[in-house]
N, C-alpha and C. Protein backbone atom coordinates (compact mmCIF):
# COMPACT_ATOMS: atom_id res chain seq x y z
N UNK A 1 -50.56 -27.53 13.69
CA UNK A 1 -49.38 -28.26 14.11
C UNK A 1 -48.37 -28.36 12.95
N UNK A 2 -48.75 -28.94 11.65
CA UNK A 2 -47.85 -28.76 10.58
C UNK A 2 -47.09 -27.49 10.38
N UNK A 3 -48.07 -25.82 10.59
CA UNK A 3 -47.58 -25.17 10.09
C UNK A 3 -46.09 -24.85 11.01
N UNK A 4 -46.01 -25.07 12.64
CA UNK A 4 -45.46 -25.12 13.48
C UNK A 4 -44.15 -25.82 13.35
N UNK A 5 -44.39 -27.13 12.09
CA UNK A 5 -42.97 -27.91 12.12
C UNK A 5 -42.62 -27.40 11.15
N UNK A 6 -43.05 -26.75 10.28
CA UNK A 6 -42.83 -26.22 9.02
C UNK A 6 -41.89 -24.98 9.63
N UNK A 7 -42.50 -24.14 10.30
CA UNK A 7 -41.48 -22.85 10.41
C UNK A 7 -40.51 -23.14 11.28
N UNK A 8 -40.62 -24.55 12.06
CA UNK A 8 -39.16 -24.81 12.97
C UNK A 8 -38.27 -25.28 11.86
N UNK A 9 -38.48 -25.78 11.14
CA UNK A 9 -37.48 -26.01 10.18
C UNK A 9 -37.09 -25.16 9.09
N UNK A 10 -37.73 -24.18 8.88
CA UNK A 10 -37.08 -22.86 8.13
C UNK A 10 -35.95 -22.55 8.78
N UNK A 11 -36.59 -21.88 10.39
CA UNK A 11 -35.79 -21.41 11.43
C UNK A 11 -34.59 -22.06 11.13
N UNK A 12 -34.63 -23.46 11.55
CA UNK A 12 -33.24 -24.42 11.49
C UNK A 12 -32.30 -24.10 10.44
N UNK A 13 -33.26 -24.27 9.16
CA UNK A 13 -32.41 -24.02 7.95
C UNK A 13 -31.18 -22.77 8.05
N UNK A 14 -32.02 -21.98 8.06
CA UNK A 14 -31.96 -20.22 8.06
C UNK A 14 -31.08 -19.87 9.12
N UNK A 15 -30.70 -20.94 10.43
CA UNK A 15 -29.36 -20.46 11.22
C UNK A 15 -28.63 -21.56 10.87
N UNK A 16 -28.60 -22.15 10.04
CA UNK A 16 -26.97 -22.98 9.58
C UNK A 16 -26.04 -22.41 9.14
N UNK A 17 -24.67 -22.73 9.48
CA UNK A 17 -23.58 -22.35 9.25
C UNK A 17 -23.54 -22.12 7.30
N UNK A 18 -22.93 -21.17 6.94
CA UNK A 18 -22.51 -21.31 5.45
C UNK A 18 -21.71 -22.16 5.36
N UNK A 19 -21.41 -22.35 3.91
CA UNK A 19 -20.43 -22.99 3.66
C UNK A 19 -19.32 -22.28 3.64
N UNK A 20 -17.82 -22.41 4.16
CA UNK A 20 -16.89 -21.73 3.76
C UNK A 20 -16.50 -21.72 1.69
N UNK A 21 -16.17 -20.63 1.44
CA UNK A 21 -16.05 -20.57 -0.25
C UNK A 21 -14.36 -21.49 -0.27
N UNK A 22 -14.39 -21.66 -1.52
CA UNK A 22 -13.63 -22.97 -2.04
C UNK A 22 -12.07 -22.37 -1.97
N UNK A 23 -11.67 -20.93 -1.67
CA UNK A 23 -10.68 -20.14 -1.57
C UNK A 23 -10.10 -20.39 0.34
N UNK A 24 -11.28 -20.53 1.12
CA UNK A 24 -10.68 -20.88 2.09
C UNK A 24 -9.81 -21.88 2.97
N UNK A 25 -8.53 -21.69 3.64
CA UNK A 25 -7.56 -22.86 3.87
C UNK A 25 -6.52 -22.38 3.82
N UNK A 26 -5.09 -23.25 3.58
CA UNK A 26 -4.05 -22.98 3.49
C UNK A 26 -3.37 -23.56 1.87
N UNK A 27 -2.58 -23.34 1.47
CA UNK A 27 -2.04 -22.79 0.24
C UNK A 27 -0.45 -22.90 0.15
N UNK A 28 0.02 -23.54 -0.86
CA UNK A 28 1.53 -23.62 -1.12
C UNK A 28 1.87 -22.59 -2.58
N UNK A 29 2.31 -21.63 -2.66
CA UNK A 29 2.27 -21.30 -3.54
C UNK A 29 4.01 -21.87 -4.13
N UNK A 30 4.20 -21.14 -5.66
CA UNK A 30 5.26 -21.96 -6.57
C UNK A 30 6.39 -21.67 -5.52
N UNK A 31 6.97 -21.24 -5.06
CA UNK A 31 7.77 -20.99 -4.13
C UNK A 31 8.04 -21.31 -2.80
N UNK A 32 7.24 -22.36 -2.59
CA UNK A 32 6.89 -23.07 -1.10
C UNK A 32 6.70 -22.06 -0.05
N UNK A 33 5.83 -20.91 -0.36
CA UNK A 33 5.79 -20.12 0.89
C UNK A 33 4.40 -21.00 1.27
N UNK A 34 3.69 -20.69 2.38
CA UNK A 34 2.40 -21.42 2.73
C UNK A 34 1.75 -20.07 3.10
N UNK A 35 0.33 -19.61 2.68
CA UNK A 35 -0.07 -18.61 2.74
C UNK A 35 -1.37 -19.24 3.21
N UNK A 36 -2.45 -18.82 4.34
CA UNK A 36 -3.69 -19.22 5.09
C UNK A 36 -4.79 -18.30 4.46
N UNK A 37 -5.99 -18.46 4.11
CA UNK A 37 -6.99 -17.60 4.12
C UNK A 37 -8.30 -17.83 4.35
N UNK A 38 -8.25 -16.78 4.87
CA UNK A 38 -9.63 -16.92 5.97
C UNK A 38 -10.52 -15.73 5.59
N UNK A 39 -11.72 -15.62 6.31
CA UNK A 39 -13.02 -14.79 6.63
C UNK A 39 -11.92 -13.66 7.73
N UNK A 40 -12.25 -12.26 7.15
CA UNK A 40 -11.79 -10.93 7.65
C UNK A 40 -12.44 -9.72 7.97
N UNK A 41 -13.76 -10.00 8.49
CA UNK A 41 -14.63 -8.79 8.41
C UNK A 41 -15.72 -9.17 7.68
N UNK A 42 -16.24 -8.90 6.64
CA UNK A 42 -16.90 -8.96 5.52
C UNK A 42 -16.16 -9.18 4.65
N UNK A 43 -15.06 -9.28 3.90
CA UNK A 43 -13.95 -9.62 3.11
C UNK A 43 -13.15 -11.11 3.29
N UNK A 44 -12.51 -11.26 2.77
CA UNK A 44 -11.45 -12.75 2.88
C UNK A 44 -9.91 -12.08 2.60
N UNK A 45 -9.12 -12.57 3.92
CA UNK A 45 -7.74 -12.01 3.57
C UNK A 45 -6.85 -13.26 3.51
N UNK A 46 -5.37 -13.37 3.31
CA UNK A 46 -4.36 -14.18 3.37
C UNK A 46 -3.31 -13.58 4.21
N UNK A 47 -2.72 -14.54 4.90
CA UNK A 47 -1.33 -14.18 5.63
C UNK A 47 -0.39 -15.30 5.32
N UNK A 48 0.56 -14.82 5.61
CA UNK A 48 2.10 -15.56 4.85
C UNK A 48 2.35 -16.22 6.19
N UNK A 49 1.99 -17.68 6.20
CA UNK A 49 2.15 -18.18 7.31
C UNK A 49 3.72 -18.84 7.62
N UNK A 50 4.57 -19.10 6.66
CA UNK A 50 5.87 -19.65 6.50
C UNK A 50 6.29 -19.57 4.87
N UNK A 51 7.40 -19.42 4.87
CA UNK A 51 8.33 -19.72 3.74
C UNK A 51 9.59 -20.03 4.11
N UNK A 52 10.99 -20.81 3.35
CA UNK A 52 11.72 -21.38 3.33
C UNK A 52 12.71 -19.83 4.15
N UNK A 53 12.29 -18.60 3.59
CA UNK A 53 12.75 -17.65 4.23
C UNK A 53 12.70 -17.49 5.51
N UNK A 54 11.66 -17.71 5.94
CA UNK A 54 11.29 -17.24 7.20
C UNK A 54 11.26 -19.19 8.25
N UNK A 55 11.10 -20.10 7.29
CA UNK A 55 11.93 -20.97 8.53
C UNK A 55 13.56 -20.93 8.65
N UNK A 56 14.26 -20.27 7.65
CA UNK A 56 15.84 -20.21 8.13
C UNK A 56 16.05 -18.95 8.83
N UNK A 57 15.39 -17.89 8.76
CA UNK A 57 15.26 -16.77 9.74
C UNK A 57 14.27 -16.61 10.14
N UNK A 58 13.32 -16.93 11.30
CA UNK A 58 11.77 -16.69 11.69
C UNK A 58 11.84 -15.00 12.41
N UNK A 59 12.69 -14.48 12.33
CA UNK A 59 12.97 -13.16 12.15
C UNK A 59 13.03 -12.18 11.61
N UNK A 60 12.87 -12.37 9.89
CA UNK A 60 12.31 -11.55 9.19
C UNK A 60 12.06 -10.39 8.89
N UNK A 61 11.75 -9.48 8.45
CA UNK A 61 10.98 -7.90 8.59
C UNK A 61 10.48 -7.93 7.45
N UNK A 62 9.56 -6.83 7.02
CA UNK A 62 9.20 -6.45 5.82
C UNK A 62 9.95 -5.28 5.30
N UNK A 63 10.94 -5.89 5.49
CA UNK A 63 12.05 -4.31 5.06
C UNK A 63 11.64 -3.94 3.90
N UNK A 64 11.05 -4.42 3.04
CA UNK A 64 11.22 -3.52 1.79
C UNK A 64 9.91 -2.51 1.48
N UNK A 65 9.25 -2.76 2.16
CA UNK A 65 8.30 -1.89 2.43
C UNK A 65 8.13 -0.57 2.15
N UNK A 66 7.34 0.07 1.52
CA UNK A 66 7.36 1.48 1.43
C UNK A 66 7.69 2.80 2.63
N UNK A 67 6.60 2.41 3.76
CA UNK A 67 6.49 3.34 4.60
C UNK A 67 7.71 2.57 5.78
N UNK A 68 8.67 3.56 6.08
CA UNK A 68 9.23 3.24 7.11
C UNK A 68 8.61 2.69 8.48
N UNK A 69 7.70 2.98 8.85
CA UNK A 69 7.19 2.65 10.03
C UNK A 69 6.75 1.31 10.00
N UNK A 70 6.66 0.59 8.55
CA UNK A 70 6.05 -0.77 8.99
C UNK A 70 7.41 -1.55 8.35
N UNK A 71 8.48 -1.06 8.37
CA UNK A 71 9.70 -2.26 7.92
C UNK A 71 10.05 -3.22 9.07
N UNK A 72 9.89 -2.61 10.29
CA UNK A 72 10.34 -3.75 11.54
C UNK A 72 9.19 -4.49 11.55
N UNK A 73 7.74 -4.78 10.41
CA UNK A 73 7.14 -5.48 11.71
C UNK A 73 7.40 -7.09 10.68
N UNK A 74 7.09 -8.39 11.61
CA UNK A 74 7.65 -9.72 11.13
C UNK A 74 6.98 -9.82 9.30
N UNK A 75 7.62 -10.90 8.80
CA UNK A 75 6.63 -11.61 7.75
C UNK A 75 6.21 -12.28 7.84
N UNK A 76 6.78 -13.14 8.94
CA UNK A 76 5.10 -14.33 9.63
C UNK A 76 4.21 -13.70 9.89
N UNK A 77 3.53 -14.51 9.84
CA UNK A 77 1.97 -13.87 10.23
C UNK A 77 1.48 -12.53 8.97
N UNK A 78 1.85 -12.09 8.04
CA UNK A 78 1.77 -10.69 7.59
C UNK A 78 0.76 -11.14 6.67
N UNK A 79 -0.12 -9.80 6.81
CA UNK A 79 -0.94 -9.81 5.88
C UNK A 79 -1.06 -9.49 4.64
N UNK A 80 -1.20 -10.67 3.25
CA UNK A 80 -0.40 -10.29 2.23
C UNK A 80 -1.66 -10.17 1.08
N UNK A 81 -3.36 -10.62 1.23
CA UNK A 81 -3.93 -10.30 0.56
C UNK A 81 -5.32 -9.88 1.40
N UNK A 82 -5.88 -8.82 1.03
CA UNK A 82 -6.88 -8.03 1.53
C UNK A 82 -8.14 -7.85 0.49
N UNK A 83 -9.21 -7.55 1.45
CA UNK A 83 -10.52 -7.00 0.46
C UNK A 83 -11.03 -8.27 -0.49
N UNK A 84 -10.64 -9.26 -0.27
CA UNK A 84 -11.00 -10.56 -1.01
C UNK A 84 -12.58 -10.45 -1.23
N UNK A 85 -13.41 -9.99 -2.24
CA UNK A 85 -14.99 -10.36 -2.52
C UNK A 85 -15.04 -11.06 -3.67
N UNK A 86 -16.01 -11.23 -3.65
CA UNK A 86 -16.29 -12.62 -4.78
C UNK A 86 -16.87 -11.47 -5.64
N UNK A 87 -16.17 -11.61 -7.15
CA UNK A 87 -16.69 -10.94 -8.50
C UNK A 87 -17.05 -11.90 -9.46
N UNK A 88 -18.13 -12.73 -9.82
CA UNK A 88 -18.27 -13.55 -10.94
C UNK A 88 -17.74 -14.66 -10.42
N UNK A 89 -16.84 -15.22 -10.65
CA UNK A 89 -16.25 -16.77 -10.65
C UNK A 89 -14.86 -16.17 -9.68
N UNK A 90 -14.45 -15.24 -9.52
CA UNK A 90 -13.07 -14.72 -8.67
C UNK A 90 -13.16 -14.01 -7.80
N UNK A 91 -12.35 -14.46 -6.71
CA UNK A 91 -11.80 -13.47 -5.66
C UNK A 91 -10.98 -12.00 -5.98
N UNK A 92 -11.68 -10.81 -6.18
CA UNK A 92 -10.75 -9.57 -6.45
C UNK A 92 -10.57 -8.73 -4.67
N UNK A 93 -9.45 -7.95 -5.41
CA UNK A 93 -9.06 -7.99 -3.79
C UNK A 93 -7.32 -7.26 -4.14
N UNK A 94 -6.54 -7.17 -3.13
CA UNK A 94 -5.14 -6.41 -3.47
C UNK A 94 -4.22 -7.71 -2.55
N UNK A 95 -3.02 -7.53 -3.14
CA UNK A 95 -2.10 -8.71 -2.97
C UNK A 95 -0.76 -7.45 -2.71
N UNK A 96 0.10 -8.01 -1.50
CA UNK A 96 0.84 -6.95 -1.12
C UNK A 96 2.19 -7.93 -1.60
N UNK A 97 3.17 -7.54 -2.31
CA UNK A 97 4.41 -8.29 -2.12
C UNK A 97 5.42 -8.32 -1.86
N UNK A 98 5.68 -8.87 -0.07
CA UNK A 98 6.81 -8.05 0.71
C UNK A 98 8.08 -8.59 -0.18
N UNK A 99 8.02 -9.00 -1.50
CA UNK A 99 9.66 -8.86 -2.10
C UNK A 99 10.04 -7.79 -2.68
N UNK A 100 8.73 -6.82 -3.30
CA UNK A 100 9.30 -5.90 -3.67
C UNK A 100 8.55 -4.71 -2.85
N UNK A 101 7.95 -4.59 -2.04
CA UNK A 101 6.89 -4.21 -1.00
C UNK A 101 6.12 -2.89 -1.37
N UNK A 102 5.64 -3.55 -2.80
CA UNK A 102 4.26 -3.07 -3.41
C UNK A 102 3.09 -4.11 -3.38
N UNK A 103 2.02 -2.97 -3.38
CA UNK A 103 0.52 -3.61 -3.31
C UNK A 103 -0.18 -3.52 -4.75
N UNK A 104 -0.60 -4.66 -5.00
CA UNK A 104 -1.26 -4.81 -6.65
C UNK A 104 -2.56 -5.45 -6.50
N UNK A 105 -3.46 -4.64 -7.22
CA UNK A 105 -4.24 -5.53 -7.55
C UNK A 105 -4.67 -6.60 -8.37
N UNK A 106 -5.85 -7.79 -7.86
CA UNK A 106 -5.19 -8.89 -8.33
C UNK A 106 -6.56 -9.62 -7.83
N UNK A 107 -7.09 -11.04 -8.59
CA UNK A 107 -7.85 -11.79 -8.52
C UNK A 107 -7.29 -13.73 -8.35
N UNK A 108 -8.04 -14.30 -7.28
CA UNK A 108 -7.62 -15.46 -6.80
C UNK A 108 -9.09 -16.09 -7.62
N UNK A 109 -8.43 -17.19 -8.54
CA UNK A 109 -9.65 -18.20 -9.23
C UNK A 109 -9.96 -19.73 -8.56
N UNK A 110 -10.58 -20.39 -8.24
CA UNK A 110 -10.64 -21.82 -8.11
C UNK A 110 -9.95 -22.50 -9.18
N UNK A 111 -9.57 -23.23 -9.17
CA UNK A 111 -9.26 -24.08 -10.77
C UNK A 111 -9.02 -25.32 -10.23
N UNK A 112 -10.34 -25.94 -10.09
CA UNK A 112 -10.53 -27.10 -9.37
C UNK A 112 -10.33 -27.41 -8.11
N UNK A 113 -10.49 -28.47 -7.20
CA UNK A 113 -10.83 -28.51 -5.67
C UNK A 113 -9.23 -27.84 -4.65
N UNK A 114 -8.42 -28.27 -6.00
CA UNK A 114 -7.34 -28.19 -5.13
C UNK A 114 -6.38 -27.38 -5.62
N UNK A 115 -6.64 -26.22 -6.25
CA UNK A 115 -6.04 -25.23 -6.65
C UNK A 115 -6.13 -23.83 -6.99
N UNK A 116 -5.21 -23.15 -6.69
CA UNK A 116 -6.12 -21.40 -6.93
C UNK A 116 -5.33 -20.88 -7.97
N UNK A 117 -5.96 -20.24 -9.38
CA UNK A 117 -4.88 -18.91 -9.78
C UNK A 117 -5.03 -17.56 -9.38
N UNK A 118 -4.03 -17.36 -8.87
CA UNK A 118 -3.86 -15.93 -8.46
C UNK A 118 -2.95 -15.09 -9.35
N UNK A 119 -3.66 -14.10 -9.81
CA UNK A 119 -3.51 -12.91 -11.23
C UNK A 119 -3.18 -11.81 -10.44
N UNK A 120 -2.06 -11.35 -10.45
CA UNK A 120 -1.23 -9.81 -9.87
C UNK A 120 -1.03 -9.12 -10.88
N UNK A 121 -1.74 -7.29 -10.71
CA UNK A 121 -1.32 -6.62 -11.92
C UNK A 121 -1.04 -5.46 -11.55
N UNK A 122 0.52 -4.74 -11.79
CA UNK A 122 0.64 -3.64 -11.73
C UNK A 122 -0.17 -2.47 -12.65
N UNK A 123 -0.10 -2.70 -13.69
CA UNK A 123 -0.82 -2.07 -14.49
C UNK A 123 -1.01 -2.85 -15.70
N UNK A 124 -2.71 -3.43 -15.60
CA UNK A 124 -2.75 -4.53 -17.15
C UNK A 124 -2.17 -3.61 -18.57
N UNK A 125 -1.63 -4.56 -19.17
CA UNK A 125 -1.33 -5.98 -18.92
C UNK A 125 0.07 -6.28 -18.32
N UNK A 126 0.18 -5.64 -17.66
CA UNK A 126 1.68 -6.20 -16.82
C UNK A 126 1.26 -6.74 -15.80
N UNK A 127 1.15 -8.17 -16.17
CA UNK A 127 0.23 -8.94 -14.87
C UNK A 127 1.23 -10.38 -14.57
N UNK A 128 1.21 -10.80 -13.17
CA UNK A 128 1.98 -12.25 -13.42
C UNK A 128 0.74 -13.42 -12.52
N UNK A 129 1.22 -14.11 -13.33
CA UNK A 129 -0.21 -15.51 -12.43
C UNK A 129 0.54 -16.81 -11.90
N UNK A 130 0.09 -17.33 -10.85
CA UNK A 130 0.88 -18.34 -10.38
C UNK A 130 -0.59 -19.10 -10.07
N UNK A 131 0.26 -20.46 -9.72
CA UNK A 131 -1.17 -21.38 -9.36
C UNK A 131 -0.62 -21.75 -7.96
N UNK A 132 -1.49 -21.75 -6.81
CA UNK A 132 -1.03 -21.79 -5.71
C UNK A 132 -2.22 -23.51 -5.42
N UNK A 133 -1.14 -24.43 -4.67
CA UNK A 133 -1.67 -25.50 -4.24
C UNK A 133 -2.25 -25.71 -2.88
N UNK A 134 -3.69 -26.38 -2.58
CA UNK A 134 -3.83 -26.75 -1.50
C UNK A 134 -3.14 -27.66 -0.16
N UNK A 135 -2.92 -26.83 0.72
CA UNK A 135 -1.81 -28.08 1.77
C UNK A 135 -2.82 -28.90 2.74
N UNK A 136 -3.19 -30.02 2.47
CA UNK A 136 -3.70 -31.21 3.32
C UNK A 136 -3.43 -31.39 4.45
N UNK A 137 -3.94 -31.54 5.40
CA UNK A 137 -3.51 -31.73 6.86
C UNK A 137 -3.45 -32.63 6.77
């Protein structure tokens, strides 16, 4: 009988939810855009959920974009960081930036409960870092 409560409670253990990692949520970065990130597959991505841009035009494009075919599509909703895996203590992963509409790679850090640095590098050391804040519901 013990061994019986014993393996129902492995079982139990063993289908609990994870924890979401400390990168997941929504995000103000220095520029008041609000960027979301979530679970993407096996990876963790971000989308540009609003900026001051896109509430005075929610119309938008990613015009600056490289490939013509993706300049009409919105910047709400756009997906601006991809491939997010955990390396050591950081999120590495590529960060797209529809201002100048190149893709860099780039690592998102915790730096305490309520803050991320995110490190963009065209080619180290030509790198820029911002600290992006958690937005509270």
């Amino acid at each position: 009988m013990l061994v019986a409560i014993v393996m129902a409670a492995v079982a139990a253990a063993g289908s609990a939810p994870a924890k979401a990692p400390a990168i997941v949520g929504l995000w103000r970065t220095p520029d008041d855009a609000t960027v979301r990130i979530d679970q993407c597959g096996a990876a963790y991505c971000g989308w540009l959920v609003t900026s001051d841009d896109i509430a005075a035009s929610p119309d938008l494009r990613d015009e600056n974009n490289p490939a013509p075919g993706l300049r009409s599509r919105p910047l709400k909703d756009l997906k601006i960081l991809s491939d997010l895996a955990l390396k050591g203590s950081s999120w590495a992963g590529t960060i797209y930036d529809p201002d100048d509409g190149k893709t860099y790679g780039g690592t998102l850090a915790p730096s305490g409960a309520d803050s991320l640095r995110l490190r963009g590098c065209a080619i180290p050391p030509f790198c820029r870092t911002e600290v992006w804040r958690r937005v509270r519901p």
